[in-house]
Each structure stands twice: as C-alpha cells, then as structure tokens.
PDB file of N, CA and C in Angstrom:
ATOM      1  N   UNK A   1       5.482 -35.664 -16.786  1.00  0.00           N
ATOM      2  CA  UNK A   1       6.282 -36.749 -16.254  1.00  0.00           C
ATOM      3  C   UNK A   1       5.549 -38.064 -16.491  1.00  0.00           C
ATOM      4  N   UNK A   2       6.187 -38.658 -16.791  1.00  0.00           N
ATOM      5  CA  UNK A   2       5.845 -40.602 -17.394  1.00  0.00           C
ATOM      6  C   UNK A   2       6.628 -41.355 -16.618  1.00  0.00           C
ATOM      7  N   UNK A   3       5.925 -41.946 -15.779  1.00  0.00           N
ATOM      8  CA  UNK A   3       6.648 -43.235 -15.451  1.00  0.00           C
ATOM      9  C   UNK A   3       6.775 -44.234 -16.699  1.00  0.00           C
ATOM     10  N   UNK A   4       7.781 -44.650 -16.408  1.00  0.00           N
ATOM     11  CA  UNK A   4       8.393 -45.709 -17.956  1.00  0.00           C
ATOM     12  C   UNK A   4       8.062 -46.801 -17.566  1.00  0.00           C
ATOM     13  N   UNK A   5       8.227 -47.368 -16.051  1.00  0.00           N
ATOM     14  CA  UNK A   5       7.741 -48.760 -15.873  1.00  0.00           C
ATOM     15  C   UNK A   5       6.054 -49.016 -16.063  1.00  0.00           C
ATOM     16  N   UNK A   6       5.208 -48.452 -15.318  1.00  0.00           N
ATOM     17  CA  UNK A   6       3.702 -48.956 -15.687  1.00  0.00           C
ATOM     18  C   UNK A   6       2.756 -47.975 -17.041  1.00  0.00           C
ATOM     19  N   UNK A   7       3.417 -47.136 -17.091  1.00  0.00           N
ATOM     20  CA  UNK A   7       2.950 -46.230 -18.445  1.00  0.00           C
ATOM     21  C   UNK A   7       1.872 -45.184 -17.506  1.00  0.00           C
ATOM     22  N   UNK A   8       1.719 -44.935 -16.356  1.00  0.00           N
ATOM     23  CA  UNK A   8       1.173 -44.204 -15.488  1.00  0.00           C
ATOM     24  C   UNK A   8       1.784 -42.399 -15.372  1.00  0.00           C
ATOM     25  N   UNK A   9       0.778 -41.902 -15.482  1.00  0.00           N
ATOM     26  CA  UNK A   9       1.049 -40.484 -15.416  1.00  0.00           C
ATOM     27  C   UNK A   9       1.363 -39.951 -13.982  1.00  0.00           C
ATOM     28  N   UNK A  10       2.433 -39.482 -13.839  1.00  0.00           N
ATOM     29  CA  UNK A  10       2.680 -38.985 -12.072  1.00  0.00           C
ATOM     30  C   UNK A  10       2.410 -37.178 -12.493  1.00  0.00           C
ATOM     31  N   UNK A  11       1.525 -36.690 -11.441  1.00  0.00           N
ATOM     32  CA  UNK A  11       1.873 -35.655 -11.291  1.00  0.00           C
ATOM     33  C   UNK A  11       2.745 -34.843 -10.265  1.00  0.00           C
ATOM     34  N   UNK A  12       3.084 -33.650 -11.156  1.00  0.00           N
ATOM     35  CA  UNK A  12       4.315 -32.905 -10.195  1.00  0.00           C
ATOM     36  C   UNK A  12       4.265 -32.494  -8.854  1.00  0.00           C
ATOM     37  N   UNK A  13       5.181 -32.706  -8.186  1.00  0.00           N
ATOM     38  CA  UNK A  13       5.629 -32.404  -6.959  1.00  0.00           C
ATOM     39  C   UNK A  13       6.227 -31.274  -6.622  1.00  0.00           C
ATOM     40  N   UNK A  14       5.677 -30.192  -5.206  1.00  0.00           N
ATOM     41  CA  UNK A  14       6.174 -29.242  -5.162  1.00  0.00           C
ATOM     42  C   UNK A  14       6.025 -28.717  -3.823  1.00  0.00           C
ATOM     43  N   UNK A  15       5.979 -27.301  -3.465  1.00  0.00           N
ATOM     44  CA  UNK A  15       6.277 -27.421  -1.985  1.00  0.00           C
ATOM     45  C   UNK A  15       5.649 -26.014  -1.828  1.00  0.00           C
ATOM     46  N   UNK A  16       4.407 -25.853  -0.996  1.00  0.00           N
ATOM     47  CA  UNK A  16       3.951 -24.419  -0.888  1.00  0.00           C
ATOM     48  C   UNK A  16       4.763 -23.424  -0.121  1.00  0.00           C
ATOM     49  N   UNK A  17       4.925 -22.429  -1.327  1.00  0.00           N
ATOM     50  CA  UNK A  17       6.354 -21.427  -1.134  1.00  0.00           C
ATOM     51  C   UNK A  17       5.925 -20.212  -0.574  1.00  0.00           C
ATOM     52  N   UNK A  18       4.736 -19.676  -1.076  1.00  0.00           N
ATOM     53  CA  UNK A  18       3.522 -18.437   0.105  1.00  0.00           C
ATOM     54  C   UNK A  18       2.115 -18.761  -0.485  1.00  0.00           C
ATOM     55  N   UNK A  19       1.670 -18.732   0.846  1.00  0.00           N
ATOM     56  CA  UNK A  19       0.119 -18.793   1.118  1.00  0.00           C
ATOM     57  C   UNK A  19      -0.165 -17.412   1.849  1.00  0.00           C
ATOM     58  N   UNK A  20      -1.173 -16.981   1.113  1.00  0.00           N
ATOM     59  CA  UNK A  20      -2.073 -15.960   2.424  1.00  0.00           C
ATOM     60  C   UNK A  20      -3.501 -16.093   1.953  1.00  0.00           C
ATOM     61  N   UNK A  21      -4.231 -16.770   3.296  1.00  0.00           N
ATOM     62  CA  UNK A  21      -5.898 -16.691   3.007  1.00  0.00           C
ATOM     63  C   UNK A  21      -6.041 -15.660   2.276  1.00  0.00           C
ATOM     64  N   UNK A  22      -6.022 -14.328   2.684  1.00  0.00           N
ATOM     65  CA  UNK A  22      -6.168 -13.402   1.896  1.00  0.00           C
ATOM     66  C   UNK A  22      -6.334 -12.718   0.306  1.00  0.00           C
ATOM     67  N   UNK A  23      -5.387 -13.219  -0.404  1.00  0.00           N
ATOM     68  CA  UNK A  23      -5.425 -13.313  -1.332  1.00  0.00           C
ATOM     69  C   UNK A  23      -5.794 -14.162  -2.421  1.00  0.00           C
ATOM     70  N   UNK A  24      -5.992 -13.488  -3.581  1.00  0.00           N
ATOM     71  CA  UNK A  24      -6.620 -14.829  -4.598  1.00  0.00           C
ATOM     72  C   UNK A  24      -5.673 -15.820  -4.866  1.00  0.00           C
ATOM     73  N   UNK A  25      -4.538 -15.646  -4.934  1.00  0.00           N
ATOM     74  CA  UNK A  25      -3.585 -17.021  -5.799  1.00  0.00           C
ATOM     75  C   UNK A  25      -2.231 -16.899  -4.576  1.00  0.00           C
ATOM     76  N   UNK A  26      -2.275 -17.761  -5.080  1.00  0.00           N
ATOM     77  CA  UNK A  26      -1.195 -18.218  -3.737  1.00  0.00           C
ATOM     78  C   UNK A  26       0.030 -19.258  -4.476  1.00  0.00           C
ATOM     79  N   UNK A  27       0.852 -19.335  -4.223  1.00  0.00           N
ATOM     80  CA  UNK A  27       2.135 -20.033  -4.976  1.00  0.00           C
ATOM     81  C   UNK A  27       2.794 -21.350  -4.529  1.00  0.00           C
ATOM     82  N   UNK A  28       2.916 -22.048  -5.950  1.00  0.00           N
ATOM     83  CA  UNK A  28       3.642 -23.545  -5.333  1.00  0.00           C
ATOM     84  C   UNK A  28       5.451 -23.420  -6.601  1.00  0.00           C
ATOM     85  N   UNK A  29       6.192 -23.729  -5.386  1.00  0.00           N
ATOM     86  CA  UNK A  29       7.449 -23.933  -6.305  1.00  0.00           C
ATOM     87  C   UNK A  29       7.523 -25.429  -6.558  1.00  0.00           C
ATOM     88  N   UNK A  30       7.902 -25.923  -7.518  1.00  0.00           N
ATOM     89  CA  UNK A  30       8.015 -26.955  -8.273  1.00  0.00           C
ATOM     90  C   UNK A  30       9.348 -27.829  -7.503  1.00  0.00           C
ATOM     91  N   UNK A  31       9.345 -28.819  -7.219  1.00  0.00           N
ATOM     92  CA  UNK A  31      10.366 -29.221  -7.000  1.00  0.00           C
ATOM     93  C   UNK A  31      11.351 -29.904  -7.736  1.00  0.00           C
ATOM     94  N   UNK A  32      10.883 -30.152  -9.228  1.00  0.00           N
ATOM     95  CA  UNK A  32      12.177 -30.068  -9.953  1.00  0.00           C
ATOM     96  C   UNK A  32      11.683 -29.082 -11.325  1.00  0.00           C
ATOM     97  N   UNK A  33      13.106 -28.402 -11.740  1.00  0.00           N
ATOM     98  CA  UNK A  33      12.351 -27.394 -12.851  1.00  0.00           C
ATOM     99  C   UNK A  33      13.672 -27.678 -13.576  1.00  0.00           C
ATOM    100  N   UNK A  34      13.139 -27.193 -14.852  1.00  0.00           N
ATOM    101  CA  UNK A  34      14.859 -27.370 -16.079  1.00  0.00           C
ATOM    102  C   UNK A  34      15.491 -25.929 -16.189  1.00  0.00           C
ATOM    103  N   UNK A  35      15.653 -25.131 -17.232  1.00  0.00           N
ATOM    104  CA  UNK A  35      16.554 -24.003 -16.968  1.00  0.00           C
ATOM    105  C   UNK A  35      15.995 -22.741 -16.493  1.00  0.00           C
ATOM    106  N   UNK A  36      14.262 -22.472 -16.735  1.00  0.00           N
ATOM    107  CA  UNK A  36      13.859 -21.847 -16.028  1.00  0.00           C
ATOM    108  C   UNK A  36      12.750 -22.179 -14.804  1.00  0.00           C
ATOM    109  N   UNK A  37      13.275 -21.755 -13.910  1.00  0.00           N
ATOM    110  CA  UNK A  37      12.283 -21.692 -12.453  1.00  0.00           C
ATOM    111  C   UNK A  37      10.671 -20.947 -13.351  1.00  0.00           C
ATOM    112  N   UNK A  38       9.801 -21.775 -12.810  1.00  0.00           N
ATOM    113  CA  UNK A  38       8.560 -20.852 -13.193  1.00  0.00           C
ATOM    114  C   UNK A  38       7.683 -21.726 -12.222  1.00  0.00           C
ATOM    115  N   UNK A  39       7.053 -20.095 -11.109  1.00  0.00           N
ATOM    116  CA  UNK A  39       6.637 -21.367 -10.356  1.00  0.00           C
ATOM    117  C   UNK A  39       4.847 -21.385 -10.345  1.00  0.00           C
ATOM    118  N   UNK A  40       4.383 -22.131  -9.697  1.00  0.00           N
ATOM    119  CA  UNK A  40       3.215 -22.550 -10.166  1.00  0.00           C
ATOM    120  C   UNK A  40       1.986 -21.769  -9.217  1.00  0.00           C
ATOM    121  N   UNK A  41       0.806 -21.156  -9.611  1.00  0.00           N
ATOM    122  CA  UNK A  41      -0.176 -20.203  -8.642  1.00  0.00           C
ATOM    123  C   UNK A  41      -1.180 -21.317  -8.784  1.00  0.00           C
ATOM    124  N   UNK A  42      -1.753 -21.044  -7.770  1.00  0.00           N
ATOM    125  CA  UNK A  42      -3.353 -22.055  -7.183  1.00  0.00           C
ATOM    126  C   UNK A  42      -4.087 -20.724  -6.373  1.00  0.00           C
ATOM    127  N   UNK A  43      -5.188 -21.224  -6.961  1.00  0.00           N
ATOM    128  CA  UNK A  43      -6.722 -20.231  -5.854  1.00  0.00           C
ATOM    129  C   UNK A  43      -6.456 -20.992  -4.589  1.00  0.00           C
ATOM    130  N   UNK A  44      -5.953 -19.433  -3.447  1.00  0.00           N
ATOM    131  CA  UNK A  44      -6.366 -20.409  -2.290  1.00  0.00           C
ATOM    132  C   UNK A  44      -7.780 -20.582  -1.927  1.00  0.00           C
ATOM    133  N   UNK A  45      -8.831 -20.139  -2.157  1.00  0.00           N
ATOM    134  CA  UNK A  45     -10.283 -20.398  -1.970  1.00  0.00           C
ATOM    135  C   UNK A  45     -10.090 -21.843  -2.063  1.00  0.00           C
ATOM    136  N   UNK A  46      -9.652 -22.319  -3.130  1.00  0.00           N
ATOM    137  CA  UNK A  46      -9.854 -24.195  -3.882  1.00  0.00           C
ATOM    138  C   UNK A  46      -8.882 -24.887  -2.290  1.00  0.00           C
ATOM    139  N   UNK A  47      -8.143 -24.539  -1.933  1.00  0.00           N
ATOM    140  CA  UNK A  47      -6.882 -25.375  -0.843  1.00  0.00           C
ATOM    141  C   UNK A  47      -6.417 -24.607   0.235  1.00  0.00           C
ATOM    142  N   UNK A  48      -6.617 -25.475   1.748  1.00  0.00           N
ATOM    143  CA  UNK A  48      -6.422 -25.270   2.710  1.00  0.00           C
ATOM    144  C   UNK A  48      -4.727 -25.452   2.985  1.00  0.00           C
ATOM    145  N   UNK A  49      -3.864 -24.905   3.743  1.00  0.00           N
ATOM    146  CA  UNK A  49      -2.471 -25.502   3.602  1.00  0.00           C
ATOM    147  C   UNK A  49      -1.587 -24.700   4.618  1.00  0.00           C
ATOM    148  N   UNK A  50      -0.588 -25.207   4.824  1.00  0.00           N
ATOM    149  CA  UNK A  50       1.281 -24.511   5.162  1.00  0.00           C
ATOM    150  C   UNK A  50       1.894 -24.348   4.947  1.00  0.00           C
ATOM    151  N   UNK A  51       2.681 -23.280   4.841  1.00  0.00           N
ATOM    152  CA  UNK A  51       3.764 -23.216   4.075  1.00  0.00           C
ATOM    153  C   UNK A  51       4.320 -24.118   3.995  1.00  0.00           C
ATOM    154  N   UNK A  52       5.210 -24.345   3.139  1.00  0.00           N
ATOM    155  CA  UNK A  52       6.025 -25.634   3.687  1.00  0.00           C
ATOM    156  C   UNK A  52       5.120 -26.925   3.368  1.00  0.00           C
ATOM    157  N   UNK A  53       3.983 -27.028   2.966  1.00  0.00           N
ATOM    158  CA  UNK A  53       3.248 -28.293   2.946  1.00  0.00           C
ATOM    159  C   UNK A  53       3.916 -29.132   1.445  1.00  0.00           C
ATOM    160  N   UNK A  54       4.232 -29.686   1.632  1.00  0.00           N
ATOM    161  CA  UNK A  54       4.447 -30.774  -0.320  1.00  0.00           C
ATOM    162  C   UNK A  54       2.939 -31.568  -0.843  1.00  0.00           C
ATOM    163  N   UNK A  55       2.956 -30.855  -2.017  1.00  0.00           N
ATOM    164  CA  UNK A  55       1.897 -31.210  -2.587  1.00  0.00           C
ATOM    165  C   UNK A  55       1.981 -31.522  -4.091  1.00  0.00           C
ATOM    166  N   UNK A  56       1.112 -32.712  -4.700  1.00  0.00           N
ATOM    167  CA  UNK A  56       1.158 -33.210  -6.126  1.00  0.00           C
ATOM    168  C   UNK A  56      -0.085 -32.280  -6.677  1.00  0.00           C
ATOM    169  N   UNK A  57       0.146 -31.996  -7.876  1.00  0.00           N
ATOM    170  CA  UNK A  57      -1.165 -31.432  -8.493  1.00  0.00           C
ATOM    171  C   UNK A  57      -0.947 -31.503 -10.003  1.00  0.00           C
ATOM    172  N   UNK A  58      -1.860 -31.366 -11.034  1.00  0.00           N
ATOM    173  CA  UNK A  58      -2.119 -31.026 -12.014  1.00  0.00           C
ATOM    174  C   UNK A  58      -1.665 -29.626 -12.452  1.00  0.00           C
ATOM    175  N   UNK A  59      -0.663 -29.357 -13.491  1.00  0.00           N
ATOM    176  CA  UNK A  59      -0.449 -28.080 -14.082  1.00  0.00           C
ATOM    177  C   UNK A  59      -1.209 -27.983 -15.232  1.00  0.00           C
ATOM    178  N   UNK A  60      -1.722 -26.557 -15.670  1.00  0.00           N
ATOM    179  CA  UNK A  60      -2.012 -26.130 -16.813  1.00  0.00           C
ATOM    180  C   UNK A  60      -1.578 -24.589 -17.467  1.00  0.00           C
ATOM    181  N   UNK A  61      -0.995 -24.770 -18.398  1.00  0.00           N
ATOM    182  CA  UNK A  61      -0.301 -23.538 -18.751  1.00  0.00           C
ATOM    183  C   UNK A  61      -1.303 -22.199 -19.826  1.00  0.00           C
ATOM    184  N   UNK A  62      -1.552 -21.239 -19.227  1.00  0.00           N
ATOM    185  CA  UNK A  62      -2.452 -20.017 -19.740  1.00  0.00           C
ATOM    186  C   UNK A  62      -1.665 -19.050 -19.793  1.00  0.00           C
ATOM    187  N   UNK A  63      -1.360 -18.516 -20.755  1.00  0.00           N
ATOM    188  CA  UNK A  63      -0.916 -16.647 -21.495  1.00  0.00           C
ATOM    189  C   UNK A  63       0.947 -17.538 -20.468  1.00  0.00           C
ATOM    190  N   UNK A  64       1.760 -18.007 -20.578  1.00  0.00           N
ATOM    191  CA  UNK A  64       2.903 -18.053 -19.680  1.00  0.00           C
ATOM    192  C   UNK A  64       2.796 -18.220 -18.736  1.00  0.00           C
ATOM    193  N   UNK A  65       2.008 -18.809 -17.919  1.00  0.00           N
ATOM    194  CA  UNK A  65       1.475 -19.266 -16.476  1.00  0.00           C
ATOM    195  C   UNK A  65       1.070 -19.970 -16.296  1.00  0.00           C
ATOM    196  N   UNK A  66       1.633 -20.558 -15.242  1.00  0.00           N
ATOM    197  CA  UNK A  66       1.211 -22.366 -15.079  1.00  0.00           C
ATOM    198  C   UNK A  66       0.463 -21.643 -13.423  1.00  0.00           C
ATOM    199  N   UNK A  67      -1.074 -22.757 -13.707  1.00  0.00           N
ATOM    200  CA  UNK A  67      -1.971 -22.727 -12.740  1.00  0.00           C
ATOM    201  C   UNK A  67      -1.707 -24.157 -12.327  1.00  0.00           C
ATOM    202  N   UNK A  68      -1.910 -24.257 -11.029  1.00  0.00           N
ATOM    203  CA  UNK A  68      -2.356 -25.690 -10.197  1.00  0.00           C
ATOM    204  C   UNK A  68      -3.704 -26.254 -10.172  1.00  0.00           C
ATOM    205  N   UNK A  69      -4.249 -27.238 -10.701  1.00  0.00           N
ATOM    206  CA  UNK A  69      -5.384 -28.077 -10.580  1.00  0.00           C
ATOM    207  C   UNK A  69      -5.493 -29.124  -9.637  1.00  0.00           C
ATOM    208  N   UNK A  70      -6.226 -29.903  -9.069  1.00  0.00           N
ATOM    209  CA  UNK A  70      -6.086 -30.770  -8.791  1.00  0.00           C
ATOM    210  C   UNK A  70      -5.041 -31.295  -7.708  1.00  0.00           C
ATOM    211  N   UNK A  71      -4.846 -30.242  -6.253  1.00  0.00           N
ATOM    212  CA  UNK A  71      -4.022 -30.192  -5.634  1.00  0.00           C
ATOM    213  C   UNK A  71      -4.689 -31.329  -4.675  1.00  0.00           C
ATOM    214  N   UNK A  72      -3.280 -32.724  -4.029  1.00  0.00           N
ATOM    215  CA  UNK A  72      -3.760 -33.053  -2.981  1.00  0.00           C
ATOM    216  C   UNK A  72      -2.366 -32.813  -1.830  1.00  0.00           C
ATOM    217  N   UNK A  73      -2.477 -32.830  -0.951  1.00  0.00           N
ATOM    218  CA  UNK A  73      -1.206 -32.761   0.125  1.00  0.00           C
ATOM    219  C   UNK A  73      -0.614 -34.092   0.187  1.00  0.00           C
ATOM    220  N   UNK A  74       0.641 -34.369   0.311  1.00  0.00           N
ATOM    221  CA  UNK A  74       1.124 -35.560   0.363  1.00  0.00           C
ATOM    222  C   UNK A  74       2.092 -35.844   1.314  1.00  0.00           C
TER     223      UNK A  74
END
C-alpha cells in the first residue's frame, strides 16, 4: 500500500483473529484482502495482545505464507 499524497509507505491493517500464549504462531486477518482471504501468522513469543486487538505490521511472504513483522497495536 502507497499513499499517493506524501509517497509514504503505510503498513497493513488488521485485527487479531486467534491468539493462544501457547502456541508458536498465532493469526492476524487482514482487514482488507482482494479475491483471496490469506491471513497473516506472527510468533506470539515476539507480541503481547487480544483478540480483537487492530494492529499495523509489516508482511513478508515465505513458501505461500505471509508472516507478520514489525507488529505495533494501534
């Protein structure tokens, strides 16, 4: 995503869809996606959170899987 007015990079917005301390990766759904839904995993070790929390982060895509980088809560 590009903002067109200042030439500034926004990153994506999304909304934590399940968390469990427990486990290694934990899931963010995207809040806007084009024809396929694909939603995005983060280490919860790296981020504290709620369901339900909205958060911007950095994607990076490996083997068909988009990981979360760079998560902050917003």
């Amino acid at each position: 995503m590009v903002s067109s007015s200042s030439g500034d990079i926004t990153m994506p917005i999304g909304t934590i869809y399940k968390y469990n301390s427990k486990r290694k990766f934990s899931v963010i759904r995207p809040k806007e996606w084009k024809t396929n839904l694909i939603d995005v995993l983060f280490e919860t070790k790296d981020f504290e959170c709620k369901l339900g929390d909205s958060v911007e982060y950095d994607e990076k895509e490996v083997n068909g899987k988009k990981y979360a980088q760079n998560i902050k809560k917003i």
